[in-house]
Every structure is written in structure tokens, then in C-alpha cells.
N, C-alpha and C. Protein backbone atom coordinates (compact mmCIF):
# COMPACT_ATOMS: atom_id res chain seq x y z
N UNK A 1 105.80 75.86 125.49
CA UNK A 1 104.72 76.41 126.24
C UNK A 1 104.82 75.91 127.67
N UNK A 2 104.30 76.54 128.64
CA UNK A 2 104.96 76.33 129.92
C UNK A 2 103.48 75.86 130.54
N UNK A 3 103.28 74.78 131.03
CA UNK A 3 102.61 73.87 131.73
C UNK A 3 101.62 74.20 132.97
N UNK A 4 100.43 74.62 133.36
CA UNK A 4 100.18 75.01 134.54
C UNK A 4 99.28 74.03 135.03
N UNK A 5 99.12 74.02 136.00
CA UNK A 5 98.07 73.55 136.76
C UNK A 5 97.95 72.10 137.12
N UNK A 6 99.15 71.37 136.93
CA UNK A 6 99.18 69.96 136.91
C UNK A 6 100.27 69.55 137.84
N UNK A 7 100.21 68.42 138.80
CA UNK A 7 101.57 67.84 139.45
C UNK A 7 101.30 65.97 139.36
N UNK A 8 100.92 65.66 138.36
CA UNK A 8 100.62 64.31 138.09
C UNK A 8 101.16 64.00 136.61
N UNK A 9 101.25 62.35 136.48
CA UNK A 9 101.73 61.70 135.34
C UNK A 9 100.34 61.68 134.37
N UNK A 10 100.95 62.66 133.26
CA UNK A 10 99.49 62.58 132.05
C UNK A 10 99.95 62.39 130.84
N UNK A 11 99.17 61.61 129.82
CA UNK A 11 99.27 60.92 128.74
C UNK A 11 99.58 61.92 128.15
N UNK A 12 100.92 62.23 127.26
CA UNK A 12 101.50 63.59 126.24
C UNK A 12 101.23 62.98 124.89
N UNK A 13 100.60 63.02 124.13
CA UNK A 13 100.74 62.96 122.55
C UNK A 13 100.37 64.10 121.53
N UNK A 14 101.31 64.01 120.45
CA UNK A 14 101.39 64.93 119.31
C UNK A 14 100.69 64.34 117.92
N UNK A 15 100.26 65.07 117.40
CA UNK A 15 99.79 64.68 116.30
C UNK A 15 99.72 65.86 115.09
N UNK A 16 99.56 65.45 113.50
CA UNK A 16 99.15 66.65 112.78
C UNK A 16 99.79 66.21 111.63
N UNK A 17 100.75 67.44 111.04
CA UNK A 17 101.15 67.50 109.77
C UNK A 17 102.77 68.20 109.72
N UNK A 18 103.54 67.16 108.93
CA UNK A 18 104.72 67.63 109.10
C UNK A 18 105.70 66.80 110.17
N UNK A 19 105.30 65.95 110.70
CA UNK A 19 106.02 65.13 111.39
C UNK A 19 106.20 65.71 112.83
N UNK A 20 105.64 66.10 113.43
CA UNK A 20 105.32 66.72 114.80
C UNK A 20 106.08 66.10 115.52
N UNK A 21 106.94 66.68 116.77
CA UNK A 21 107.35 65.74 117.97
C UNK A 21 107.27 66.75 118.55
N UNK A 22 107.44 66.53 120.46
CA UNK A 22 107.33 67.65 121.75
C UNK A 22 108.57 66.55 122.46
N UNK A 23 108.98 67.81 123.06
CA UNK A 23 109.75 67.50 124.52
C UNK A 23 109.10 67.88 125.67
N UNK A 24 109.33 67.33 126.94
CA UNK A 24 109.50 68.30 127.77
C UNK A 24 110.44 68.67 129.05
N UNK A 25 110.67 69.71 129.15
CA UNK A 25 111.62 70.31 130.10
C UNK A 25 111.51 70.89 131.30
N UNK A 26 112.06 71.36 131.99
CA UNK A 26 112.12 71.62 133.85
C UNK A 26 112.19 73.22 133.44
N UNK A 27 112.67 73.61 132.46
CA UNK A 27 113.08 75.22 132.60
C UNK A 27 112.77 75.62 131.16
N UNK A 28 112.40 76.56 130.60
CA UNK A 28 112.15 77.34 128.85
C UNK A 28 113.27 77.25 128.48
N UNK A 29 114.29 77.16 128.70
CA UNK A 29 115.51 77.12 128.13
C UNK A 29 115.97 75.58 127.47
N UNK A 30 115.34 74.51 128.31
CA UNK A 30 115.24 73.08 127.87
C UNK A 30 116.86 72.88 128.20
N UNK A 31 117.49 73.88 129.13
CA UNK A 31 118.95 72.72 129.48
C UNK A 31 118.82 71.42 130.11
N UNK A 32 117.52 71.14 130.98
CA UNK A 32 117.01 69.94 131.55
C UNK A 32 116.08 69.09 130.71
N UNK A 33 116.69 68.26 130.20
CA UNK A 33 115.08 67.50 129.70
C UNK A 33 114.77 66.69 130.29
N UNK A 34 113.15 66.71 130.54
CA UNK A 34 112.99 65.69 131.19
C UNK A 34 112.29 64.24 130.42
N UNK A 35 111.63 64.63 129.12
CA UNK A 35 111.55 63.73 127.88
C UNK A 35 112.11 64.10 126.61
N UNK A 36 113.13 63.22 125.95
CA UNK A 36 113.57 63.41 124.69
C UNK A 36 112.54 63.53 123.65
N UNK A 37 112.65 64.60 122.71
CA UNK A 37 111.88 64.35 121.10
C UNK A 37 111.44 63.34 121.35
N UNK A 38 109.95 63.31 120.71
CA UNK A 38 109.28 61.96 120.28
C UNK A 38 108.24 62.33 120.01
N UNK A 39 107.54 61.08 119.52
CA UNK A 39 106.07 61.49 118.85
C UNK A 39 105.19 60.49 119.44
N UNK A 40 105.83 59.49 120.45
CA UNK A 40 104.84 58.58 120.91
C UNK A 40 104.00 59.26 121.93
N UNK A 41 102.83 58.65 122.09
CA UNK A 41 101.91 58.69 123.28
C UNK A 41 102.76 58.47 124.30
N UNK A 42 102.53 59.13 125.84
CA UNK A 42 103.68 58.41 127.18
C UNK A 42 102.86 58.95 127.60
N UNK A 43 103.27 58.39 129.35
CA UNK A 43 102.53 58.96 130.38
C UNK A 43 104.02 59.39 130.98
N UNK A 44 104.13 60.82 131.57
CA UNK A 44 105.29 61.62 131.52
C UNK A 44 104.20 62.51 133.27
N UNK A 45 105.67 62.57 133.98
CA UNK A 45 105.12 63.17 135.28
C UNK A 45 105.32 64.74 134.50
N UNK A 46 104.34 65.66 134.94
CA UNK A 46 104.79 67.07 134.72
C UNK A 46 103.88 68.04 135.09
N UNK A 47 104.51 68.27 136.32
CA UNK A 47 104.46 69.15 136.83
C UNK A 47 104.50 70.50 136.22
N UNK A 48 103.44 71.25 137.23
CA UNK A 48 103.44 72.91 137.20
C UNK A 48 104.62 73.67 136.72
N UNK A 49 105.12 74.30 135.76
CA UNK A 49 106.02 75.27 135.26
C UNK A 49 106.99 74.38 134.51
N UNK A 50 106.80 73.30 134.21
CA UNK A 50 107.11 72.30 133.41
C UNK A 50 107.15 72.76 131.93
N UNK A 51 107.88 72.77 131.13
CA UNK A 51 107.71 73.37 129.58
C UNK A 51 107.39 72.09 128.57
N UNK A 52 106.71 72.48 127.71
CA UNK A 52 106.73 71.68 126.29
C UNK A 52 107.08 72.17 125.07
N UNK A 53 107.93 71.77 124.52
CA UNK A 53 108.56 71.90 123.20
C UNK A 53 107.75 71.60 121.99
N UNK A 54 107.27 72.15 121.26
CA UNK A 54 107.03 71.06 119.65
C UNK A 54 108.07 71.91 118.59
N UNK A 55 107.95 70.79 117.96
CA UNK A 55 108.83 71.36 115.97
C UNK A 55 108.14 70.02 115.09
N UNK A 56 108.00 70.45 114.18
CA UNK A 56 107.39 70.11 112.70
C UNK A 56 108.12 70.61 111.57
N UNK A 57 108.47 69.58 110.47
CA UNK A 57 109.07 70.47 109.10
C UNK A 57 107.67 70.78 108.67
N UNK A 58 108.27 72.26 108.20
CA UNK A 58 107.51 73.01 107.60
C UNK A 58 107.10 73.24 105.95
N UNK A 59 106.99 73.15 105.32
CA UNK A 59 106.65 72.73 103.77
C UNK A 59 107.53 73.53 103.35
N UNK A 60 107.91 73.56 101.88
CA UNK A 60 108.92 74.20 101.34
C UNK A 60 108.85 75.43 100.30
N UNK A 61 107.22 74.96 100.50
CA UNK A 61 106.30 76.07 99.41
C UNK A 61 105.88 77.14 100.47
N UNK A 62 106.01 78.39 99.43
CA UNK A 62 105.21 79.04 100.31
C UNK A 62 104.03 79.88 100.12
N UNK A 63 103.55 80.24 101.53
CA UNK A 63 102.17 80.78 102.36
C UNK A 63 101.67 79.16 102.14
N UNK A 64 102.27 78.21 102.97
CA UNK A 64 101.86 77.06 103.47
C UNK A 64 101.77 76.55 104.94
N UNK A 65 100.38 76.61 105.47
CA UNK A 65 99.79 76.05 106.91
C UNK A 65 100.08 74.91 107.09
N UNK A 66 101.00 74.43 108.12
CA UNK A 66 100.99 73.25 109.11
C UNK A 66 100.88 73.54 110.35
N UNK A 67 100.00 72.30 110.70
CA UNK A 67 99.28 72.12 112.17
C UNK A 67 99.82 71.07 112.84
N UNK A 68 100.18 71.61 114.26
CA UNK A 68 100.21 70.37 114.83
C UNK A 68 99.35 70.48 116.45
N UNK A 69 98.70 69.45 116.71
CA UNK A 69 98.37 69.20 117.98
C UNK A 69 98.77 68.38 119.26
N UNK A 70 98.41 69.68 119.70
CA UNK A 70 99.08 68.48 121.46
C UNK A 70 98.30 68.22 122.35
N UNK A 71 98.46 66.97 123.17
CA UNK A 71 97.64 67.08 124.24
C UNK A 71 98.28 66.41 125.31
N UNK A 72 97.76 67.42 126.55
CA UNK A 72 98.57 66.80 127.65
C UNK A 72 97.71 66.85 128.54
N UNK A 73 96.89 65.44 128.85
CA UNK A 73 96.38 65.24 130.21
C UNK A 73 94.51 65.37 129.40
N UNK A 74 94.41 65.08 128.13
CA UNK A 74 93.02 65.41 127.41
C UNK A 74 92.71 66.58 127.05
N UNK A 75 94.20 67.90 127.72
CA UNK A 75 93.37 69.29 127.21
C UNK A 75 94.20 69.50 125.67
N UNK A 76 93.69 69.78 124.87
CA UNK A 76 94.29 70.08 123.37
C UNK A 76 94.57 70.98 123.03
N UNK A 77 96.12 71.53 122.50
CA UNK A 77 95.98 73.15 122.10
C UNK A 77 96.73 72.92 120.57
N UNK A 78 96.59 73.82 119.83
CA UNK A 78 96.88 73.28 118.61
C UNK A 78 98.02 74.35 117.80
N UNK A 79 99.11 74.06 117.50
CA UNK A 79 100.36 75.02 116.77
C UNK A 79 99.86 75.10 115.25
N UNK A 80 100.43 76.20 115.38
CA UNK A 80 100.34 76.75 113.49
C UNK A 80 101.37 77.12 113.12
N UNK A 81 101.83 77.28 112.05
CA UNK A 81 103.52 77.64 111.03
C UNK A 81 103.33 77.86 110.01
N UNK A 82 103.47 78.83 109.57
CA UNK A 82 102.94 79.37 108.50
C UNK A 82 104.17 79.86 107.65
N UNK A 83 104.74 78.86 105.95
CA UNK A 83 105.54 79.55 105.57
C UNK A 83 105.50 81.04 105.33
N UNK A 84 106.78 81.37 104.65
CA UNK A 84 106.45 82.98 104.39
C UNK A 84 105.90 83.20 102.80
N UNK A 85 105.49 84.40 102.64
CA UNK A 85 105.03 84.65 101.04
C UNK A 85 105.89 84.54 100.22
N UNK A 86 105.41 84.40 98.69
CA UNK A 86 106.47 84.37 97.86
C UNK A 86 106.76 85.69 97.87
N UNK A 87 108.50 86.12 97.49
CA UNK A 87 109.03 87.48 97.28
C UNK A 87 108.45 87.82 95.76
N UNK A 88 108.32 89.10 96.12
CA UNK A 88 107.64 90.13 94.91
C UNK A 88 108.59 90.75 93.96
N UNK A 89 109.34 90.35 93.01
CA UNK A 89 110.21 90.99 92.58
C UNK A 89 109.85 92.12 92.01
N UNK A 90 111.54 92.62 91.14
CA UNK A 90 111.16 94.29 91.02
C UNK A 90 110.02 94.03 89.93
N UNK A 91 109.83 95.56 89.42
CA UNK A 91 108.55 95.75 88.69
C UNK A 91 109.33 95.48 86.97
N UNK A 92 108.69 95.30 85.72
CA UNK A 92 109.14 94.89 84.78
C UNK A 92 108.92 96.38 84.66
């Protein structure tokens, strides 16, 4: 998700279900990082058009919800992942 409105160092932490971590990067493409994976709390400079990364394993069962939350700078936005349904086989 791409970062607006900020050109100061703000506290990044992840939290939730599934083992959550964020990066963040200079460009959506993440050839620049400017923080590696992690799940700790930091205070991380990031600037306007700045990207953030998250990934979480996702459960193995499915039509199963994991959440994860982020916050950068006190504002909170929160990811969802939703396995897929079980397949319907043919008819007996």
C-alpha cells in the first residue's frame, strides 16, 4: 500500500494472525527496500509515496479469515485473506 501524507520517522508495527510482517519500499515494485521483513515495532523515516508490504501464512483450511493489522504513525488499517472454498465435486 503506498504511503501518503507523511515525510517524518513513525513508529511501523504489525500485528494479528498468521505471523504478520511489512516491509517498506521507495517504489511498488520493492526493488529498493528501505526496511527488511519484520514484525518489530521501529521508528522508520517514510516518506510520501513510500510503499508498505505485508504477508501472513494463511491457514490451510479452507474459507478461512486471517487478519492482520498495521500501523504507521497511530493510523490503523487492517488486511484480510481469505482462503478459497472447498471444491465441489462432481454430482454422485
Amino acid at each position: 500500500m503506498e504511503i501518503l501524507g507523511t515525510n517524518k520517522a513513525s513508529d511501523i508495527s504489525v500485528s494479528g494472525e498468521g505471523n504478520p510482517e511489512y516491509r517498506v519500499c521507495s517504489d511498488m515494485s520493492c526493488a529498493n527496500e528501505i526496511q527488511t521483513w519484520g514484525t518489530l515495532t521501529a521508528k522508520v523515516l517514510v516518506n510520501a509515496h513510500n510503499y508498505v508490504q505485508l504477508r501472513l501464512i494463511s491457514s490451510s483450511s479452507n474459507s478461512q479469515l486471517s487478519q492482520a493489522q498495521l500501523n504507521v504513525g497511530g493510523i490503523v488499517g487492517t488486511w484480510q485473506v481469505t482462503t478459497l472454498n472447498a471444491p465441489i465435486g462432481p454430482a454422485l
